[in-house]
C-alpha atoms as a PDB file:
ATOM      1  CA  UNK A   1     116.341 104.737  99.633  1.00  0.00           C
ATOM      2  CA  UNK A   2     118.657 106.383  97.041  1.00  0.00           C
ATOM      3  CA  UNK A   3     120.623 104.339  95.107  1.00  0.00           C
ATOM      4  CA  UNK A   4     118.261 101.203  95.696  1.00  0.00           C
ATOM      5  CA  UNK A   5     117.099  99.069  93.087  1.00  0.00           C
ATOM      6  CA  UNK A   6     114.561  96.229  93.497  1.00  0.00           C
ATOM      7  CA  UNK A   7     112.975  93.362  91.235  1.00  0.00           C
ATOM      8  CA  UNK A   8     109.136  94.375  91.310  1.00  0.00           C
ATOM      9  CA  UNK A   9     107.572  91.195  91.111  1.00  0.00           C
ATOM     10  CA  UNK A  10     109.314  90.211  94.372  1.00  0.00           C
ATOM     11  CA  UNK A  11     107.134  92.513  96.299  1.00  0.00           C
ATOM     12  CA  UNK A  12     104.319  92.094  94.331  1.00  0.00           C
ATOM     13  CA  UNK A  13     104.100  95.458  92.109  1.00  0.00           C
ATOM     14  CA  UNK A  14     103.581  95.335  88.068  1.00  0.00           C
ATOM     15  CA  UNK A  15     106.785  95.781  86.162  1.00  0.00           C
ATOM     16  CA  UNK A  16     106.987  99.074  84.074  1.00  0.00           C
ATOM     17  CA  UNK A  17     109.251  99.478  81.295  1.00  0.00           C
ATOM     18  CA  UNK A  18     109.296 102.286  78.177  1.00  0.00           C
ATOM     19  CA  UNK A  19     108.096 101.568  75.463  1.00  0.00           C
ATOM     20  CA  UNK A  20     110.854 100.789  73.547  1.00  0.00           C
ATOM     21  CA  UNK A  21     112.465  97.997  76.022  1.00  0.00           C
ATOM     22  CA  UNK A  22     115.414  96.366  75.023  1.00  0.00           C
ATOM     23  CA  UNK A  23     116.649  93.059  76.984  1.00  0.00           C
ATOM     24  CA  UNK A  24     119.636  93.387  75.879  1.00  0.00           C
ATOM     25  CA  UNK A  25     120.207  96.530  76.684  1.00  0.00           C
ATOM     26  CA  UNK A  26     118.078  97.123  79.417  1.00  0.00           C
ATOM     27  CA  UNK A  27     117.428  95.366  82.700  1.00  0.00           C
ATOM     28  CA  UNK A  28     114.661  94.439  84.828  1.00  0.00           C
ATOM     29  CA  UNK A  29     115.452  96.066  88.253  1.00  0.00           C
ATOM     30  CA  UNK A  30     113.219  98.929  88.844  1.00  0.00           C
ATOM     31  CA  UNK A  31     114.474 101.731  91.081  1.00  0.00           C
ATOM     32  CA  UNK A  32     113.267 103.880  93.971  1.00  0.00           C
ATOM     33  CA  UNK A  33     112.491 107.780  92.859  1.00  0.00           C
ATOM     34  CA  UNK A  34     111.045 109.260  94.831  1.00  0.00           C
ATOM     35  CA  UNK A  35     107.693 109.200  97.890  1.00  0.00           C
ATOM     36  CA  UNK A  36     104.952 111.777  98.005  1.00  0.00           C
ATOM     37  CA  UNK A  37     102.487 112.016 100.846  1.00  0.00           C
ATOM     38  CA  UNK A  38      99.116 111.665  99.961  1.00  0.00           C
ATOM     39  CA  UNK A  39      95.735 111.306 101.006  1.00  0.00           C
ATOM     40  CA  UNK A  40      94.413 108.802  98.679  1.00  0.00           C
ATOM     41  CA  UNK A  41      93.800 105.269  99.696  1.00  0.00           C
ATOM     42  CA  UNK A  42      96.168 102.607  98.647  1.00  0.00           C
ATOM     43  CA  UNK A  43      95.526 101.506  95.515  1.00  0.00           C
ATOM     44  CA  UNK A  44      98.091  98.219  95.056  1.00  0.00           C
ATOM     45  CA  UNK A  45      96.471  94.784  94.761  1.00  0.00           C
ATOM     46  CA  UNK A  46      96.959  94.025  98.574  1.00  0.00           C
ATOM     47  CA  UNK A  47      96.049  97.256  99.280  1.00  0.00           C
ATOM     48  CA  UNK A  48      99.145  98.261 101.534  1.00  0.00           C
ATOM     49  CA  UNK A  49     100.143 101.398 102.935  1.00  0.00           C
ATOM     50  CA  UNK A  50     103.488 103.167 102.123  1.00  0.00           C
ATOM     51  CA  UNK A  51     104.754 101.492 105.555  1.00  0.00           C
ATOM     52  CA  UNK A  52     103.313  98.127 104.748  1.00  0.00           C
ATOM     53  CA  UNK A  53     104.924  98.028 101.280  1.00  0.00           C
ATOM     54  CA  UNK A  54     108.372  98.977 102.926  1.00  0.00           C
ATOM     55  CA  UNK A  55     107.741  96.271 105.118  1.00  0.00           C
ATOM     56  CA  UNK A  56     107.392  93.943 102.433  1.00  0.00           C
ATOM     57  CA  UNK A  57     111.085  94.955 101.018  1.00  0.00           C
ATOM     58  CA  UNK A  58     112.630  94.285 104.157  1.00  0.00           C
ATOM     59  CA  UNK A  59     111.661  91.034 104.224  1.00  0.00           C
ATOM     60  CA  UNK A  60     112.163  90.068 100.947  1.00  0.00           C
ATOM     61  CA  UNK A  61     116.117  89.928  99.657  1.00  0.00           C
ATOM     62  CA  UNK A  62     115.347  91.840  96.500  1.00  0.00           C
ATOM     63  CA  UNK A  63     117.243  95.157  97.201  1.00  0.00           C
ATOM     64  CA  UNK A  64     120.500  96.550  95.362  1.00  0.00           C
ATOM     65  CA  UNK A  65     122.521  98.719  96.411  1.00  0.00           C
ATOM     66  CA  UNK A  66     124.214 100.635  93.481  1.00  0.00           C
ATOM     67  CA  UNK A  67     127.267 101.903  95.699  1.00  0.00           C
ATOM     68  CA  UNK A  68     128.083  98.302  96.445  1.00  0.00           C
END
């Protein structure tokens, strides 16, 4: 998933942003850092597991590819 961006309220996730957001500087694609393995329960609104919420990005066109 490296270099993937994705618009967060596509696949229903809250947007984060610092603090000190700037829209004219900044933008509003979000991007992939990293997955742990866990074993707490999902805790998204539609409670989806890590599988589930990939799911939900490959069927949704709201990926970027920064290499493009």
């Amino acid at each position: 998933m490296d270099g993937l961006y994705f618009s967060a309220s596509k696949v229903s996730i809250p947007s984060l942003y610092f603090t000190d957001f700037d829209e004219d500087l900044d933008h509003t694609w979000h991007e992939f850092y990293r997955f742990l393995s866990t074993d707490e329960e999902p805790n998204d609104i539609h409670k989806r597991n890590i599988n589930q919420f990939l799911e939900s990005l490959h069927h949704a066109p709201v990926l970027l590819n920064r290499f493009n």
